[in-house]
PDB file of N, CA and C in Angstrom:
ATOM      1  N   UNK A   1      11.475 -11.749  19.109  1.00  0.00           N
ATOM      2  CA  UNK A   1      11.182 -10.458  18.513  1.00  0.00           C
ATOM      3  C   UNK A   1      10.734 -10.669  17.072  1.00  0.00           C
ATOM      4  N   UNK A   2       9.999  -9.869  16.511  1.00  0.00           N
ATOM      5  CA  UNK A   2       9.642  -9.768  15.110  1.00  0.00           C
ATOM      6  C   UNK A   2      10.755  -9.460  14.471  1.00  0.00           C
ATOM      7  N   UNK A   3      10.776  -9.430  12.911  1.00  0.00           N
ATOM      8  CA  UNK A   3      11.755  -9.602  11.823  1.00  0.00           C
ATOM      9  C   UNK A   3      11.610  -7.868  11.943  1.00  0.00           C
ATOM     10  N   UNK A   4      10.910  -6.781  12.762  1.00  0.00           N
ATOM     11  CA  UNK A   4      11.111  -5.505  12.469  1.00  0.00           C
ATOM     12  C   UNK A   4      12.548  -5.389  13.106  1.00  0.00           C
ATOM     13  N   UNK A   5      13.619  -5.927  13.562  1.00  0.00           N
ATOM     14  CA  UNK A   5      14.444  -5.457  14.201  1.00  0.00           C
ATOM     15  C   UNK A   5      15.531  -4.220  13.640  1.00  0.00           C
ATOM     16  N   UNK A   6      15.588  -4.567  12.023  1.00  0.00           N
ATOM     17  CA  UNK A   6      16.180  -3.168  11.841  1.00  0.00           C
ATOM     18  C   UNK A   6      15.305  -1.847  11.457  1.00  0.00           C
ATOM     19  N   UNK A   7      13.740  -1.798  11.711  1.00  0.00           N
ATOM     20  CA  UNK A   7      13.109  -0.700  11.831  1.00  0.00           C
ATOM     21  C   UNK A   7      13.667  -0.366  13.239  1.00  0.00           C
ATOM     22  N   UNK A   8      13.286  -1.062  14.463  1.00  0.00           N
ATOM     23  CA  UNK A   8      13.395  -1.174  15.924  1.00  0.00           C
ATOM     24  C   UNK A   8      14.711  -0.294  16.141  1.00  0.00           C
ATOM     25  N   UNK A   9      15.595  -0.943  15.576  1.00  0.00           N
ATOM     26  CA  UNK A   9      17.009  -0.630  15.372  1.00  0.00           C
ATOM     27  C   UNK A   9      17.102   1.093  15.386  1.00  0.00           C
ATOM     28  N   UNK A  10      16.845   1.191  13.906  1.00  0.00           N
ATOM     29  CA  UNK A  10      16.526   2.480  13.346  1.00  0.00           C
ATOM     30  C   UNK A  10      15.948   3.544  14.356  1.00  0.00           C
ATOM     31  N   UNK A  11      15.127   3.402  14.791  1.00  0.00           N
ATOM     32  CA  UNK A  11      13.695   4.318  15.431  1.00  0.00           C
ATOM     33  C   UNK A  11      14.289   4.148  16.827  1.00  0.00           C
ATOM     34  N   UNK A  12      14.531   3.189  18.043  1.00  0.00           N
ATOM     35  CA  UNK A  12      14.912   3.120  18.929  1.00  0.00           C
ATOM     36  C   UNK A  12      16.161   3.415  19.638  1.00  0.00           C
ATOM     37  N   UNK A  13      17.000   2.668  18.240  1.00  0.00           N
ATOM     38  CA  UNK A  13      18.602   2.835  18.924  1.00  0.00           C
ATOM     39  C   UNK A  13      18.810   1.202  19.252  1.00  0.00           C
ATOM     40  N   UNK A  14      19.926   0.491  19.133  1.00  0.00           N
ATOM     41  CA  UNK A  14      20.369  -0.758  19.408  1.00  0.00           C
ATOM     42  C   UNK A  14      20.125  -1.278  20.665  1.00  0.00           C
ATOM     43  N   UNK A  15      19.326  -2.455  20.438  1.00  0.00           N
ATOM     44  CA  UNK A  15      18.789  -3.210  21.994  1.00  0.00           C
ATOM     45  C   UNK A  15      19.899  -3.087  23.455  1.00  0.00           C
ATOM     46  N   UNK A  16      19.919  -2.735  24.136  1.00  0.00           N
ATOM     47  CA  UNK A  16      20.720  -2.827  25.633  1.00  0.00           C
ATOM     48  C   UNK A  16      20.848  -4.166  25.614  1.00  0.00           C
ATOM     49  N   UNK A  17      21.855  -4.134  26.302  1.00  0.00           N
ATOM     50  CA  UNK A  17      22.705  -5.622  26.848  1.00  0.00           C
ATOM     51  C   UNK A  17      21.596  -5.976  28.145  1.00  0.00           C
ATOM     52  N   UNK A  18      21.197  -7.225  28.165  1.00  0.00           N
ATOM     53  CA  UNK A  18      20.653  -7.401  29.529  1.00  0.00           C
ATOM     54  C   UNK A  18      18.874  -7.202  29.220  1.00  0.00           C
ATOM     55  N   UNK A  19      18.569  -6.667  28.001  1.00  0.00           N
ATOM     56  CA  UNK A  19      16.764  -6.114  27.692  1.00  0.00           C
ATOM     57  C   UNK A  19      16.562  -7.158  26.602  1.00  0.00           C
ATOM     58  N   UNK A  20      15.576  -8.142  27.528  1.00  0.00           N
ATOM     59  CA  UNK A  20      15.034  -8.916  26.296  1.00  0.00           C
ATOM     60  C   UNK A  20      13.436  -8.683  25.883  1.00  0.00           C
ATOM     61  N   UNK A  21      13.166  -8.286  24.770  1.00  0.00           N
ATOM     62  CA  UNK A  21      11.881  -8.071  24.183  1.00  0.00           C
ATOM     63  C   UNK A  21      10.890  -9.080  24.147  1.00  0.00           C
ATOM     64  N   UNK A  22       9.883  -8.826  24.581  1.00  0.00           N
ATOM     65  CA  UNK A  22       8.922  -9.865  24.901  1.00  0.00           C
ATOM     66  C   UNK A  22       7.573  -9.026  24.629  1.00  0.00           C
ATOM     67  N   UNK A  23       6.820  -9.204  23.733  1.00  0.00           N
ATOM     68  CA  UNK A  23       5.423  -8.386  23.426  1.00  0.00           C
ATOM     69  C   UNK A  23       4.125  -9.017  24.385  1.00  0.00           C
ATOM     70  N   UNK A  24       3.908  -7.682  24.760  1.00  0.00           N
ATOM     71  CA  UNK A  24       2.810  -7.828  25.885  1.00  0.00           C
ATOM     72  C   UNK A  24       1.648  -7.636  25.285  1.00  0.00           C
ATOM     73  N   UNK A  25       1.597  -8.020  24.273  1.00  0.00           N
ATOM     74  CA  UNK A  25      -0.012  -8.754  23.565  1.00  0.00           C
ATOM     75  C   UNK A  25      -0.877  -7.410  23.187  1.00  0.00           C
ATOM     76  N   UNK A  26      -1.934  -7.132  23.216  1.00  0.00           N
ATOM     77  CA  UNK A  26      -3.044  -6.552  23.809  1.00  0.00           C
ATOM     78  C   UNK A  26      -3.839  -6.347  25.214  1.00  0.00           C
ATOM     79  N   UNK A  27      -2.750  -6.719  26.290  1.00  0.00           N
ATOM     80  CA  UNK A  27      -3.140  -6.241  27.280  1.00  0.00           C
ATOM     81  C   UNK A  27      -3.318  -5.093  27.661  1.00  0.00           C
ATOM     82  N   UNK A  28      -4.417  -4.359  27.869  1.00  0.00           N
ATOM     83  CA  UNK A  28      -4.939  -2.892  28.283  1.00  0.00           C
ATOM     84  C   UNK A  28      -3.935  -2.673  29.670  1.00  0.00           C
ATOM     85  N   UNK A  29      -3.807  -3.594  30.372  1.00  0.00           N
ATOM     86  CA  UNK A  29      -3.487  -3.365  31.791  1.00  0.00           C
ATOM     87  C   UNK A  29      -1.835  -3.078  32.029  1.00  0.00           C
ATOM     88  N   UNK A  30      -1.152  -3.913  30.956  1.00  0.00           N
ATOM     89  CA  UNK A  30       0.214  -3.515  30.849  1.00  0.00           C
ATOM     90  C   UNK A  30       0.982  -2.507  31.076  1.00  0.00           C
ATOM     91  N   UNK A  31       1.732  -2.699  31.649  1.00  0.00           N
ATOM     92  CA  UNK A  31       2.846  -1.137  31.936  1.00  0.00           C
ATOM     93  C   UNK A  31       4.238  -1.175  31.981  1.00  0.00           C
ATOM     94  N   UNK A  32       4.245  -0.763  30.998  1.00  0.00           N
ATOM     95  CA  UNK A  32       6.174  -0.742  30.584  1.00  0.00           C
ATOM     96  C   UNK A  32       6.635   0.405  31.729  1.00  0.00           C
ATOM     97  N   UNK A  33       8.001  -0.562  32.131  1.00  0.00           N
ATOM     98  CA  UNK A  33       8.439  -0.183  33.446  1.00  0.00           C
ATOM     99  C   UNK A  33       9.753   1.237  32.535  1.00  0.00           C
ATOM    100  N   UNK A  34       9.707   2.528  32.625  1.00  0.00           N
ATOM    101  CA  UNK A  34      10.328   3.359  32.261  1.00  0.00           C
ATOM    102  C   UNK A  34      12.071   2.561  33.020  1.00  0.00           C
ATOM    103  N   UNK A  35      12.988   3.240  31.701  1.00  0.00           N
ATOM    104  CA  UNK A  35      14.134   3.005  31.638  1.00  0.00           C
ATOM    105  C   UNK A  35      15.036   4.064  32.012  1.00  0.00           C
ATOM    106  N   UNK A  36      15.687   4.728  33.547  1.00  0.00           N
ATOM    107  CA  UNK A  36      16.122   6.093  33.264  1.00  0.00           C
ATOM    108  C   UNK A  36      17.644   6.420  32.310  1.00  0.00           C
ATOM    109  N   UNK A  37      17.818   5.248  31.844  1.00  0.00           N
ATOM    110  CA  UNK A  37      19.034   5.074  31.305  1.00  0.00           C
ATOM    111  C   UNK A  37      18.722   5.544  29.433  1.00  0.00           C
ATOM    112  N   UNK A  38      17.427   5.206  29.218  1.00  0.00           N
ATOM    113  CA  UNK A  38      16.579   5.391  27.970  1.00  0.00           C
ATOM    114  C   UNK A  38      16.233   6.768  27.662  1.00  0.00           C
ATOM    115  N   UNK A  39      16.722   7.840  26.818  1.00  0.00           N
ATOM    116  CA  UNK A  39      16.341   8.922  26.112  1.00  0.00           C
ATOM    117  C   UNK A  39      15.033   8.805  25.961  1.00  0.00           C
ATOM    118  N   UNK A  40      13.721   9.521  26.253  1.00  0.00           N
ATOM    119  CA  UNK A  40      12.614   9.584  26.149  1.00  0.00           C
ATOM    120  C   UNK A  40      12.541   9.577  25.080  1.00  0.00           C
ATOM    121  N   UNK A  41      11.381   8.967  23.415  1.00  0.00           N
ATOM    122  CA  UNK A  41      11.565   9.581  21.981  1.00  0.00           C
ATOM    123  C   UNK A  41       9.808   9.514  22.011  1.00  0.00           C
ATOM    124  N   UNK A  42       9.245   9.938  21.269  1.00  0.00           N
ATOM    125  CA  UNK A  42       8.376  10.739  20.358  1.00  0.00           C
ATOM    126  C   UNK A  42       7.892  10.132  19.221  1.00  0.00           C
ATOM    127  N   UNK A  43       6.980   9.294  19.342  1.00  0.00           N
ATOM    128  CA  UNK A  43       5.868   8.197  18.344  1.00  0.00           C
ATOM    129  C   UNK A  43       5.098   8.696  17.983  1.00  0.00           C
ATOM    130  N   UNK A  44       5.219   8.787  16.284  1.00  0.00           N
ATOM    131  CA  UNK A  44       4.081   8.814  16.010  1.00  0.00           C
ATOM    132  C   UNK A  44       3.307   7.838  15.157  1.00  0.00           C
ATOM    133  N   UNK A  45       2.269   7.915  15.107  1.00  0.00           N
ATOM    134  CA  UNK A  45       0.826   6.991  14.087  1.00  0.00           C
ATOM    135  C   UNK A  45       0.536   7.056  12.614  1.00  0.00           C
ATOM    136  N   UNK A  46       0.128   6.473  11.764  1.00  0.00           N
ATOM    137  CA  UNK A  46      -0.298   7.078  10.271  1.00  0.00           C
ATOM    138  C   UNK A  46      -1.695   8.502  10.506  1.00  0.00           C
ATOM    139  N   UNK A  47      -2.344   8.442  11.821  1.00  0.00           N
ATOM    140  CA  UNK A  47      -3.205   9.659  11.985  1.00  0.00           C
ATOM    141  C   UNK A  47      -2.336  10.454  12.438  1.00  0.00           C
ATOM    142  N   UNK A  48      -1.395  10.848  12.913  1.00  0.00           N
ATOM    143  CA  UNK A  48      -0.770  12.032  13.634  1.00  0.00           C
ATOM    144  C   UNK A  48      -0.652  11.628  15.057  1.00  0.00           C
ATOM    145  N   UNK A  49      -1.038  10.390  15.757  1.00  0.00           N
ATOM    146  CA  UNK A  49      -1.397  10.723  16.937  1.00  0.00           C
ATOM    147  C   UNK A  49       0.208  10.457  17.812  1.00  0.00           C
ATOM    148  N   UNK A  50       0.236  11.066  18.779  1.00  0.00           N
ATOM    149  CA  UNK A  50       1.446  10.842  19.515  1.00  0.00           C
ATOM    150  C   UNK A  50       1.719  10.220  21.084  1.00  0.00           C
ATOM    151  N   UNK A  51       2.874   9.912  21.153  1.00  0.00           N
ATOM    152  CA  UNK A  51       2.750   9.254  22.340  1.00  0.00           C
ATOM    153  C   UNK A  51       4.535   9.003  22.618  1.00  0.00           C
ATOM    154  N   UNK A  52       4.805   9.199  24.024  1.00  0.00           N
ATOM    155  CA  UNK A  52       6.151   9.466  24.591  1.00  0.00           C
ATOM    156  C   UNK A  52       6.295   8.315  25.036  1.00  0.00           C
ATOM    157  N   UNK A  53       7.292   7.532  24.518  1.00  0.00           N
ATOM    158  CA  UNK A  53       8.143   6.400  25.139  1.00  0.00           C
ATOM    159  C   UNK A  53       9.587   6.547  25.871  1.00  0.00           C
ATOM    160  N   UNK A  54       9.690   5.651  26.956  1.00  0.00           N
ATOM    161  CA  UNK A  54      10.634   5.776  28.233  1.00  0.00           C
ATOM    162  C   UNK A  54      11.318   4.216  28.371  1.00  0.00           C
ATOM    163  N   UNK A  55      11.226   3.833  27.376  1.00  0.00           N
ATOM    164  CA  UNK A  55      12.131   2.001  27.569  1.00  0.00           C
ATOM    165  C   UNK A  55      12.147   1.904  26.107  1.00  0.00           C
ATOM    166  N   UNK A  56      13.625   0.775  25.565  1.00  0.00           N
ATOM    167  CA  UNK A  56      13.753   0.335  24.433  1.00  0.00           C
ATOM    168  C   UNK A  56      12.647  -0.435  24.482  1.00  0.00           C
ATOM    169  N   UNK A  57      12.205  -1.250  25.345  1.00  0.00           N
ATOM    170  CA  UNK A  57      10.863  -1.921  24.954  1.00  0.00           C
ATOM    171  C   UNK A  57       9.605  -1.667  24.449  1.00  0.00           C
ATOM    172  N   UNK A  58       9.477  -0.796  25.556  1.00  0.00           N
ATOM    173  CA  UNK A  58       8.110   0.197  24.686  1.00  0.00           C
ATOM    174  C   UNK A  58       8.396   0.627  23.597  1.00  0.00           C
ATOM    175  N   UNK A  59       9.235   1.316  23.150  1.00  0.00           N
ATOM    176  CA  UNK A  59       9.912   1.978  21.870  1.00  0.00           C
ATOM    177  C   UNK A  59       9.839   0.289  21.070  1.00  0.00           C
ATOM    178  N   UNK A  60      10.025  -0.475  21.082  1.00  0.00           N
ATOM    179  CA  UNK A  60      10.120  -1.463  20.504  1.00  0.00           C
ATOM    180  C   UNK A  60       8.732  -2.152  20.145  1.00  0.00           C
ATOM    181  N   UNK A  61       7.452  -2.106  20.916  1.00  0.00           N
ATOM    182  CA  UNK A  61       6.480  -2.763  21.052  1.00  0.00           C
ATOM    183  C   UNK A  61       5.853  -1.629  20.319  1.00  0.00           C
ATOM    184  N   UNK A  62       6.018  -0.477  20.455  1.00  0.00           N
ATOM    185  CA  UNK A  62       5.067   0.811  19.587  1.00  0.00           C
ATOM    186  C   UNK A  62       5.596   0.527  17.998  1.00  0.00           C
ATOM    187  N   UNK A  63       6.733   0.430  17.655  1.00  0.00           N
ATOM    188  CA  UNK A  63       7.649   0.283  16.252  1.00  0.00           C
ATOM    189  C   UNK A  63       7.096  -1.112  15.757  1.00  0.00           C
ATOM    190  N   UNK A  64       7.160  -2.076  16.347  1.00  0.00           N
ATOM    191  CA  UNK A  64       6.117  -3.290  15.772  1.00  0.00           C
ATOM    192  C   UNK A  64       4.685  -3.349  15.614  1.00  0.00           C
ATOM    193  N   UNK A  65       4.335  -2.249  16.222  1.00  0.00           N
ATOM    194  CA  UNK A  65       2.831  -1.984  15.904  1.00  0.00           C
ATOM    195  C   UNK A  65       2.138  -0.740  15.089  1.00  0.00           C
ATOM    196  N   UNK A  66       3.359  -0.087  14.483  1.00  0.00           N
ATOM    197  CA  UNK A  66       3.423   0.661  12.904  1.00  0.00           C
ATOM    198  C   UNK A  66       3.764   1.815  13.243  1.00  0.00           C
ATOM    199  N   UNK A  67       3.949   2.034  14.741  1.00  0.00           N
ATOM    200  CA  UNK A  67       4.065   3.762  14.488  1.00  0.00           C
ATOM    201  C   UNK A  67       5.982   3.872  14.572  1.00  0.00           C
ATOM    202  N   UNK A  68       6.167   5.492  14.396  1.00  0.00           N
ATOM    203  CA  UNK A  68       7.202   5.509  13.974  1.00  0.00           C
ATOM    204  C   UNK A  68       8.031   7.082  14.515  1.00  0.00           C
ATOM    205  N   UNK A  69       9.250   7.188  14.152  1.00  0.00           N
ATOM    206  CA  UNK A  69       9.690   8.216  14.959  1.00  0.00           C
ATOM    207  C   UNK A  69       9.637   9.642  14.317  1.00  0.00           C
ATOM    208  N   UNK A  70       9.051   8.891  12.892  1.00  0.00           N
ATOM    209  CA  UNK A  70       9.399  10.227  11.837  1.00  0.00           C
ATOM    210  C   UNK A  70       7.517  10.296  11.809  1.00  0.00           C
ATOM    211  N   UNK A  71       6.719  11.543  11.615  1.00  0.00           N
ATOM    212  CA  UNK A  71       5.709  12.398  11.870  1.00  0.00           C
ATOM    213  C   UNK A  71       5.739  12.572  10.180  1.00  0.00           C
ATOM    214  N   UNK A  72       4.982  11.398   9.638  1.00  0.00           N
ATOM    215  CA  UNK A  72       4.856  11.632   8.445  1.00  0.00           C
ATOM    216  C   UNK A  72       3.121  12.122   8.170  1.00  0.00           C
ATOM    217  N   UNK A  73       3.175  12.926   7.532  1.00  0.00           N
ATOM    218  CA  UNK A  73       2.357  14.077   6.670  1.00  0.00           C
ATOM    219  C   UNK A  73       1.610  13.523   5.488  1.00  0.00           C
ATOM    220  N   UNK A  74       0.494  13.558   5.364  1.00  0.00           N
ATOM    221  CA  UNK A  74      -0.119  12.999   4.360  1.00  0.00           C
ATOM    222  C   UNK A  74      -1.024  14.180   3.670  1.00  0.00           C
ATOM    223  N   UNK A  75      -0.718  14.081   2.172  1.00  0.00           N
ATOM    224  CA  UNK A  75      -1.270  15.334   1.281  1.00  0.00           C
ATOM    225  C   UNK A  75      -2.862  14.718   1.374  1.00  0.00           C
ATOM    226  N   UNK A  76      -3.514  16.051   1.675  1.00  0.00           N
ATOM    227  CA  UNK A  76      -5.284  15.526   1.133  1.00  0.00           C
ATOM    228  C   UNK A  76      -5.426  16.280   0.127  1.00  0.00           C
ATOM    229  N   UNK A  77      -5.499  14.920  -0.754  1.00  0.00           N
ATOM    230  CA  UNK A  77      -5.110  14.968  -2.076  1.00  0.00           C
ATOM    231  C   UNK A  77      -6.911  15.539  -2.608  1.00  0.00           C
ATOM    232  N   UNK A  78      -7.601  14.605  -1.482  1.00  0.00           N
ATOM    233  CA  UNK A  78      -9.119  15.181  -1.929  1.00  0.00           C
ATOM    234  C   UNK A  78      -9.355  16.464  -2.339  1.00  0.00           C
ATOM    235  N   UNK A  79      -8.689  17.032  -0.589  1.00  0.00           N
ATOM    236  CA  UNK A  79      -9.224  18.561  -1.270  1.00  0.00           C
ATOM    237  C   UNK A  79      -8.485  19.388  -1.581  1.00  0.00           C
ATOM    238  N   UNK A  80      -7.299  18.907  -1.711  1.00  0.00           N
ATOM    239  CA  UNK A  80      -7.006  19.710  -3.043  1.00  0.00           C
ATOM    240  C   UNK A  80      -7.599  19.833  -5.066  1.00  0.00           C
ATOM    241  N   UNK A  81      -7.904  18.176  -4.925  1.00  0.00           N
ATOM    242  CA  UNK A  81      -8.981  18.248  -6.081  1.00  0.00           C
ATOM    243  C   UNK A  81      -9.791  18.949  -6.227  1.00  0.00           C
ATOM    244  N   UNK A  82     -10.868  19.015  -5.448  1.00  0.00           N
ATOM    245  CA  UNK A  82     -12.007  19.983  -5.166  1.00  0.00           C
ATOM    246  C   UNK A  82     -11.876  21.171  -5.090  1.00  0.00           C
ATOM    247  N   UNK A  83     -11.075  22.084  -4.564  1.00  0.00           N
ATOM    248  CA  UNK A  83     -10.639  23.354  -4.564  1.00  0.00           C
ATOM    249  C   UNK A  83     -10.114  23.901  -5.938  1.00  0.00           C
ATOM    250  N   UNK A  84      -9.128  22.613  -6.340  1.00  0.00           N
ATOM    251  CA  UNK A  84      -8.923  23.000  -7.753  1.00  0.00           C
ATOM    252  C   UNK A  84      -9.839  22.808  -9.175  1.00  0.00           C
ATOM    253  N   UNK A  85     -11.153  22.181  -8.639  1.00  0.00           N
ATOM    254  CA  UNK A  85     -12.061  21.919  -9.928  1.00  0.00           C
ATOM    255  C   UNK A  85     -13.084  23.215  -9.606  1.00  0.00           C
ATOM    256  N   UNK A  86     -13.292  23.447  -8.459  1.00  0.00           N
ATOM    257  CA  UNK A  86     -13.816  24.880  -7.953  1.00  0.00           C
ATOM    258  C   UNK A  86     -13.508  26.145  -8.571  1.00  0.00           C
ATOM    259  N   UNK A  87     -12.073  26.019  -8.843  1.00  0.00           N
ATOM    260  CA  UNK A  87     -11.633  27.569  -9.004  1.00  0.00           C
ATOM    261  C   UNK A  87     -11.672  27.560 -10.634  1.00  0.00           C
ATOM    262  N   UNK A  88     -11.797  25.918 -11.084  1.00  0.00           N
ATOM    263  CA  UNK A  88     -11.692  25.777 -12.273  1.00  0.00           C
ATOM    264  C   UNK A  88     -13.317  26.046 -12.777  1.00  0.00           C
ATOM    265  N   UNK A  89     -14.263  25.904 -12.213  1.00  0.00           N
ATOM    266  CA  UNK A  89     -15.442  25.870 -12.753  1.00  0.00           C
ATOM    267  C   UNK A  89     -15.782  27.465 -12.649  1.00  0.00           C
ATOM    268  N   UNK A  90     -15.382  27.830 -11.885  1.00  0.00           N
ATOM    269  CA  UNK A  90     -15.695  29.522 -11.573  1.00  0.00           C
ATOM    270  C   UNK A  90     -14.936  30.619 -12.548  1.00  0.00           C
ATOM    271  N   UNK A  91     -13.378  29.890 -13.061  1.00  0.00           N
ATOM    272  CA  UNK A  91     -13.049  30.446 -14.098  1.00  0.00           C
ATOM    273  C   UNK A  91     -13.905  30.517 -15.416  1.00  0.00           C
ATOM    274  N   UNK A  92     -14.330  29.092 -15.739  1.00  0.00           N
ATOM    275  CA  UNK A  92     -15.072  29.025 -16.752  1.00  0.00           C
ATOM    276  C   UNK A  92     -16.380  29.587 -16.674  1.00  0.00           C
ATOM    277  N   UNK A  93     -16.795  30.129 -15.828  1.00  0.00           N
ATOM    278  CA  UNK A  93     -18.245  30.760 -15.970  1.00  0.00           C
ATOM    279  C   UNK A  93     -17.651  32.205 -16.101  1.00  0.00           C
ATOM    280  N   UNK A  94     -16.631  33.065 -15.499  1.00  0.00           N
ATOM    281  CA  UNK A  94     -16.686  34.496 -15.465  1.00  0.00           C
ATOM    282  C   UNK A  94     -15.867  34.571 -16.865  1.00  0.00           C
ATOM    283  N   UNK A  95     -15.310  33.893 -17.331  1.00  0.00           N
ATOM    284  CA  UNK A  95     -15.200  33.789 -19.241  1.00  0.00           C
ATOM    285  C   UNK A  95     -16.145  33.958 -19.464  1.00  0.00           C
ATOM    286  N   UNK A  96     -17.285  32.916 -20.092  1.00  0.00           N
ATOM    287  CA  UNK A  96     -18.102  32.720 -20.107  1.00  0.00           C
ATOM    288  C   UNK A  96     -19.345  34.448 -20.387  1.00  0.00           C
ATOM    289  N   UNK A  97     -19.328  34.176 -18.972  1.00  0.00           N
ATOM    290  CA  UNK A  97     -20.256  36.091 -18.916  1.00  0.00           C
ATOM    291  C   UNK A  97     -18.931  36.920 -18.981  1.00  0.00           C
ATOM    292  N   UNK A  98     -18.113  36.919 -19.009  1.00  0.00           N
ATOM    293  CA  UNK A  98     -17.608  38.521 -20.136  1.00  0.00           C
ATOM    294  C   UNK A  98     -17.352  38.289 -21.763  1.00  0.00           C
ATOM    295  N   UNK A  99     -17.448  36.778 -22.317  1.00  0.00           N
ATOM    296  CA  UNK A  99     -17.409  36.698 -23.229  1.00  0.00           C
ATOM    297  C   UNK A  99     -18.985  36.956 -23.705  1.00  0.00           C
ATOM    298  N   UNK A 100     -19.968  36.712 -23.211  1.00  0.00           N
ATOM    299  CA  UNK A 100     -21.115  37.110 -23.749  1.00  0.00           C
ATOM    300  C   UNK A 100     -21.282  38.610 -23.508  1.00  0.00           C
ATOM    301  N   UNK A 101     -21.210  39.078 -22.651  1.00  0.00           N
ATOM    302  CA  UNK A 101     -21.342  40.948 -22.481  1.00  0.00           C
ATOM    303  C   UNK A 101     -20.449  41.562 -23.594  1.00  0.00           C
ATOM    304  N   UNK A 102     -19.099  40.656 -24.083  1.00  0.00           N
ATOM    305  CA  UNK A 102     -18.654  41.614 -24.879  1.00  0.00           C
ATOM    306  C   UNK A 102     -19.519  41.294 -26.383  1.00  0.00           C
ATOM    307  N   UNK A 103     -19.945  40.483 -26.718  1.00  0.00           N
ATOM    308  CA  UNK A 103     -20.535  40.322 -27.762  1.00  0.00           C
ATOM    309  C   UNK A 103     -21.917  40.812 -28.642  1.00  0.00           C
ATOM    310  N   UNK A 104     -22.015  41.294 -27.092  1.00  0.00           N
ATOM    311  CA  UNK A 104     -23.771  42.406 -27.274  1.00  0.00           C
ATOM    312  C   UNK A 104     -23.300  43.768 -27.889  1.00  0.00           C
TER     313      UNK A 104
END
């Protein structure tokens, strides 16, 4: 197993007696054999994307490959910039023309 074992830990729940972890590479064809003894949990990605795991293994092989149980949220920080230099440039123009109308 990888040195993630106390993420694994964390996110999965403590390895079963008898389940030894073995990473099934990049094989497309692979199929983790569901565990009915295993609480189904809820993966997610740094994009949002999700995906339901049914074995500490799978849960284990998804957690070594970055995703995670917590659905973390990322501020777009972009546009919030933009929205806020927007409202900022639009302030400064309607100053702007009522400060000149009042001056006539």
């Amino acid at each position: 197993m990888e040195n993630n074992y106390p993420l694994i830990e964390r996110n999965c729940g403590p390895q079963p007696e008898g389940v030894l972890y073995s990473s099934p590479g990049n094989d497309p064809n692979f199929i983790f054999t569901p565990d009915p003894f295993f609480e189904s949990l809820t993966l997610y990605d740094t994009e949002g994307n999700i995906i339901n795991v049914n074995s500490w293994t799978e849960c284990a092989h998804y957690i070594n490959g970055g995703w995670s149980s917590n659905l973390v949220r990322f501020v777009p920080g972009d546009k919030y910039i933009f929205y806020g230099l927007t409202v900022l440039c639009l302030l400064i123009l309607v100053v702007k023309i009522f400060k000149a109308k009042s001056e006539k």
